[in-house]
C-alpha atoms as a PDB file:
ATOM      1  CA  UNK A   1     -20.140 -28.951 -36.475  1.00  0.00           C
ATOM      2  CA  UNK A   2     -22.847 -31.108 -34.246  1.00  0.00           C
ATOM      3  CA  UNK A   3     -21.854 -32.069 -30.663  1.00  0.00           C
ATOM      4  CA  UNK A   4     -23.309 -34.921 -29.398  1.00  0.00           C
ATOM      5  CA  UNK A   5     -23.204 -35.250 -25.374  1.00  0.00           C
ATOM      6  CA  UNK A   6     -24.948 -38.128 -23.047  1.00  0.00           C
ATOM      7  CA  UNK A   7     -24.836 -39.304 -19.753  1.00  0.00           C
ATOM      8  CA  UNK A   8     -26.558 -42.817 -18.040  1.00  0.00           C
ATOM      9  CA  UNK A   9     -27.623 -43.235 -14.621  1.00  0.00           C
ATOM     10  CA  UNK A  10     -27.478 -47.194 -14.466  1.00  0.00           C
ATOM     11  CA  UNK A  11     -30.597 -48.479 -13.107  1.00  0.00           C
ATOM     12  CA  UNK A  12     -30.750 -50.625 -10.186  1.00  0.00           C
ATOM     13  CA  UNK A  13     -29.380 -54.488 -10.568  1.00  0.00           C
ATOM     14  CA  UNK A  14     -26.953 -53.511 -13.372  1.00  0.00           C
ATOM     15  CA  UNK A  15     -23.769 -55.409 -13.355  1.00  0.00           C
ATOM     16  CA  UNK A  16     -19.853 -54.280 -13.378  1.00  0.00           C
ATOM     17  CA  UNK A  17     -19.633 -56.484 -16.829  1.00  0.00           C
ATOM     18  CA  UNK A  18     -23.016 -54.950 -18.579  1.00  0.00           C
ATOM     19  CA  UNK A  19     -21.062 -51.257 -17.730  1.00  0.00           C
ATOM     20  CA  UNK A  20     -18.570 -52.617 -19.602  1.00  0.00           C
ATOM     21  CA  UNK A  21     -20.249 -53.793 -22.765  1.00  0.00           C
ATOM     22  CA  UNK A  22     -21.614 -50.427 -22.710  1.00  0.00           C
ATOM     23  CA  UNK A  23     -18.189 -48.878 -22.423  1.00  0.00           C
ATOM     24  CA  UNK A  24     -16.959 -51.589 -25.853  1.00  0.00           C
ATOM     25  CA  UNK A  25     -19.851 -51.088 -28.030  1.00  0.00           C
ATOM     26  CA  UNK A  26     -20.442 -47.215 -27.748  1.00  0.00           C
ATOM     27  CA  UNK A  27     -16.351 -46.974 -28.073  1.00  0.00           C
ATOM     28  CA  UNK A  28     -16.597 -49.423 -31.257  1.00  0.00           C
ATOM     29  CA  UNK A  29     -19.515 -46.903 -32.767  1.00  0.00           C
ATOM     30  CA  UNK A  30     -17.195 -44.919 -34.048  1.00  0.00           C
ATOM     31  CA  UNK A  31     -15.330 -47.783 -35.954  1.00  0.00           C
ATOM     32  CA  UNK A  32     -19.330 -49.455 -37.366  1.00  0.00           C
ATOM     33  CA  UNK A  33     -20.881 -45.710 -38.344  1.00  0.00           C
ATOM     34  CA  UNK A  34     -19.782 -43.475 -41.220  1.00  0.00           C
ATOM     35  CA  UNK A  35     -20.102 -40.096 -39.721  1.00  0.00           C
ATOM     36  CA  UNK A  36     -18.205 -40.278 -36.535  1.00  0.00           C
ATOM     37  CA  UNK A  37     -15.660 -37.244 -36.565  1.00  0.00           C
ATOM     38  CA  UNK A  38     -14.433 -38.280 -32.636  1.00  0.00           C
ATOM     39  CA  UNK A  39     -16.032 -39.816 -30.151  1.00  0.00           C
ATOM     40  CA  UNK A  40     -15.022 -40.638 -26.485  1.00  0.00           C
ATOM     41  CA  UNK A  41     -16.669 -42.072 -23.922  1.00  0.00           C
ATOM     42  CA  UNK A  42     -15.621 -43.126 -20.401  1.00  0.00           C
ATOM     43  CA  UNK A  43     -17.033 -44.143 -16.487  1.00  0.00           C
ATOM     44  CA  UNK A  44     -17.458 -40.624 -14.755  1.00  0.00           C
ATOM     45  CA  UNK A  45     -15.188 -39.353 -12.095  1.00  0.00           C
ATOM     46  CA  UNK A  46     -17.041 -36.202 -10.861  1.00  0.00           C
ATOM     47  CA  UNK A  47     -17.935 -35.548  -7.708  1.00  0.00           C
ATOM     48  CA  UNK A  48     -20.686 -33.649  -9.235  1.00  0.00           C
ATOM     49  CA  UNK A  49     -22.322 -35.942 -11.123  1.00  0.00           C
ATOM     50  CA  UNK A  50     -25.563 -36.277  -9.959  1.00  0.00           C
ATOM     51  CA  UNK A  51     -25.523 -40.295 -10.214  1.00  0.00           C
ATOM     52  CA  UNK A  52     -24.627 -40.498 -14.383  1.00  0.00           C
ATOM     53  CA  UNK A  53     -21.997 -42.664 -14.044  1.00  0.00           C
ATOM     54  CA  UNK A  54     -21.039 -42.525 -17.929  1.00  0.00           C
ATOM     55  CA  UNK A  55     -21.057 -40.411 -20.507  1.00  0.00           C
ATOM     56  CA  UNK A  56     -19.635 -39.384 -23.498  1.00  0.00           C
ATOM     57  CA  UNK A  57     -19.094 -36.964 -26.044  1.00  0.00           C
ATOM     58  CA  UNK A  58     -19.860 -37.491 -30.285  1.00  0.00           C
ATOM     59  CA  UNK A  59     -19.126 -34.794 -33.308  1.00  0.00           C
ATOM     60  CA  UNK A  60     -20.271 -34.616 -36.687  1.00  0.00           C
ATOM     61  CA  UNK A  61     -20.267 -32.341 -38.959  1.00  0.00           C
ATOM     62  CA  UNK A  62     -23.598 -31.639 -39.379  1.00  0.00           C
ATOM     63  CA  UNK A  63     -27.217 -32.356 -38.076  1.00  0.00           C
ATOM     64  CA  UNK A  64     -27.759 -34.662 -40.875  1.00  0.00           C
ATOM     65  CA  UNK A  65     -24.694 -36.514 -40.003  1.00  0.00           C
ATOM     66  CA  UNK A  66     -25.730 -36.958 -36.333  1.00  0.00           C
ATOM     67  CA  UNK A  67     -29.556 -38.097 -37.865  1.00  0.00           C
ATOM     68  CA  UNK A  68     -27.862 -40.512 -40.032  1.00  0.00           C
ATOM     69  CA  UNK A  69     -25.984 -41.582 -36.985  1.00  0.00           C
ATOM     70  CA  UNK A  70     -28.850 -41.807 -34.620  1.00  0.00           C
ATOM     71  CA  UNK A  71     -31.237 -43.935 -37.736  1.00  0.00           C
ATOM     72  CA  UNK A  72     -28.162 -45.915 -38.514  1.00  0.00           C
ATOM     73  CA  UNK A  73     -29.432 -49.934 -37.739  1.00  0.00           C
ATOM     74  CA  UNK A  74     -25.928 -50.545 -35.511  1.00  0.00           C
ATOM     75  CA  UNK A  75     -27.499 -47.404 -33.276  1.00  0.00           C
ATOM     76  CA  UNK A  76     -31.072 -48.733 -33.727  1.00  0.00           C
ATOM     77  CA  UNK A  77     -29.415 -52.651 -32.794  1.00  0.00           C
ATOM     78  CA  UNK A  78     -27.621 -50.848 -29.663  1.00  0.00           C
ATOM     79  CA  UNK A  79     -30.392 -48.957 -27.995  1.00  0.00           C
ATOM     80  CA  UNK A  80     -32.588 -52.202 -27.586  1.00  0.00           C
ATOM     81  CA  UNK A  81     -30.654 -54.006 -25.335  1.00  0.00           C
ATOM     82  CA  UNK A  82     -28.997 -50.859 -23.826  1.00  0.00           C
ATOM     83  CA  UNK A  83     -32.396 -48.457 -22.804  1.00  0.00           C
ATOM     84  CA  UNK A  84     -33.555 -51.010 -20.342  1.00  0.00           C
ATOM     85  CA  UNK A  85     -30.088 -50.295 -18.732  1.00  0.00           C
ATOM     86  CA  UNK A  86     -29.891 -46.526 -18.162  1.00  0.00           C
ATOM     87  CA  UNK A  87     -31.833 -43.428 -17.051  1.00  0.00           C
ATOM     88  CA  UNK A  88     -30.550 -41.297 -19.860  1.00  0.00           C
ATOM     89  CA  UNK A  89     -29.546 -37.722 -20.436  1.00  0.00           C
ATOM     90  CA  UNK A  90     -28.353 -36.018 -23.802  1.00  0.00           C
ATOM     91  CA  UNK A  91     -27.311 -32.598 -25.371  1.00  0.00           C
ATOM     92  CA  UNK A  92     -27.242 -31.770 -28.757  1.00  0.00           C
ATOM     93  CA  UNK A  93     -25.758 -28.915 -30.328  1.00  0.00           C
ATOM     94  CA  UNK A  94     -24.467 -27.093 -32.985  1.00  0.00           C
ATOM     95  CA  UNK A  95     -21.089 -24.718 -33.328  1.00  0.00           C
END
């Protein structure tokens, strides 16, 4: 198994409806990319959160799943109009 975790500070001038095309399209990856064991994503609630206001959670079932993920064109499409969004964070592991 391959766990997946990120979290996105927004940067500055981001607006309530980009946060939410964020929150549809990496919900709908799981539905567009063969791979996908479970996903969830959602808008933080912690008190602790260090200013990531997002983040989810993604497993596969292996590291080449997760690389065929993270290659995949819908991921590739994604990150273009989305990295000029966030100040991101991610860990990867394996159980």
């Amino acid at each position: 198994m391959f766990i997946h975790m990120f979290s996105f500070r927004w940067k500055p001038g981001i607006t309530e409806q980009q946060k939410q095309r964020v929150l549809d399209e990496v919900t709908a990856l799981r539905t567009q990319i063969p791979g996908i064991l479970d996903s969830a994503v959602g808008f933080n609630t912690s008190p602790r959160g260090q200013g990531y206001e997002f983040g989810g959670v993604m497993k596969f079932s292996n590291r080449a799943a997760y690389d065929a993920y993270n290659a995949h064109p819908v991921h590739q499409q994604l990150l273009t109009w989305l990295l000029p969004l966030i100040d991101p964070m991610e860990v990867d592991f394996e159980l």
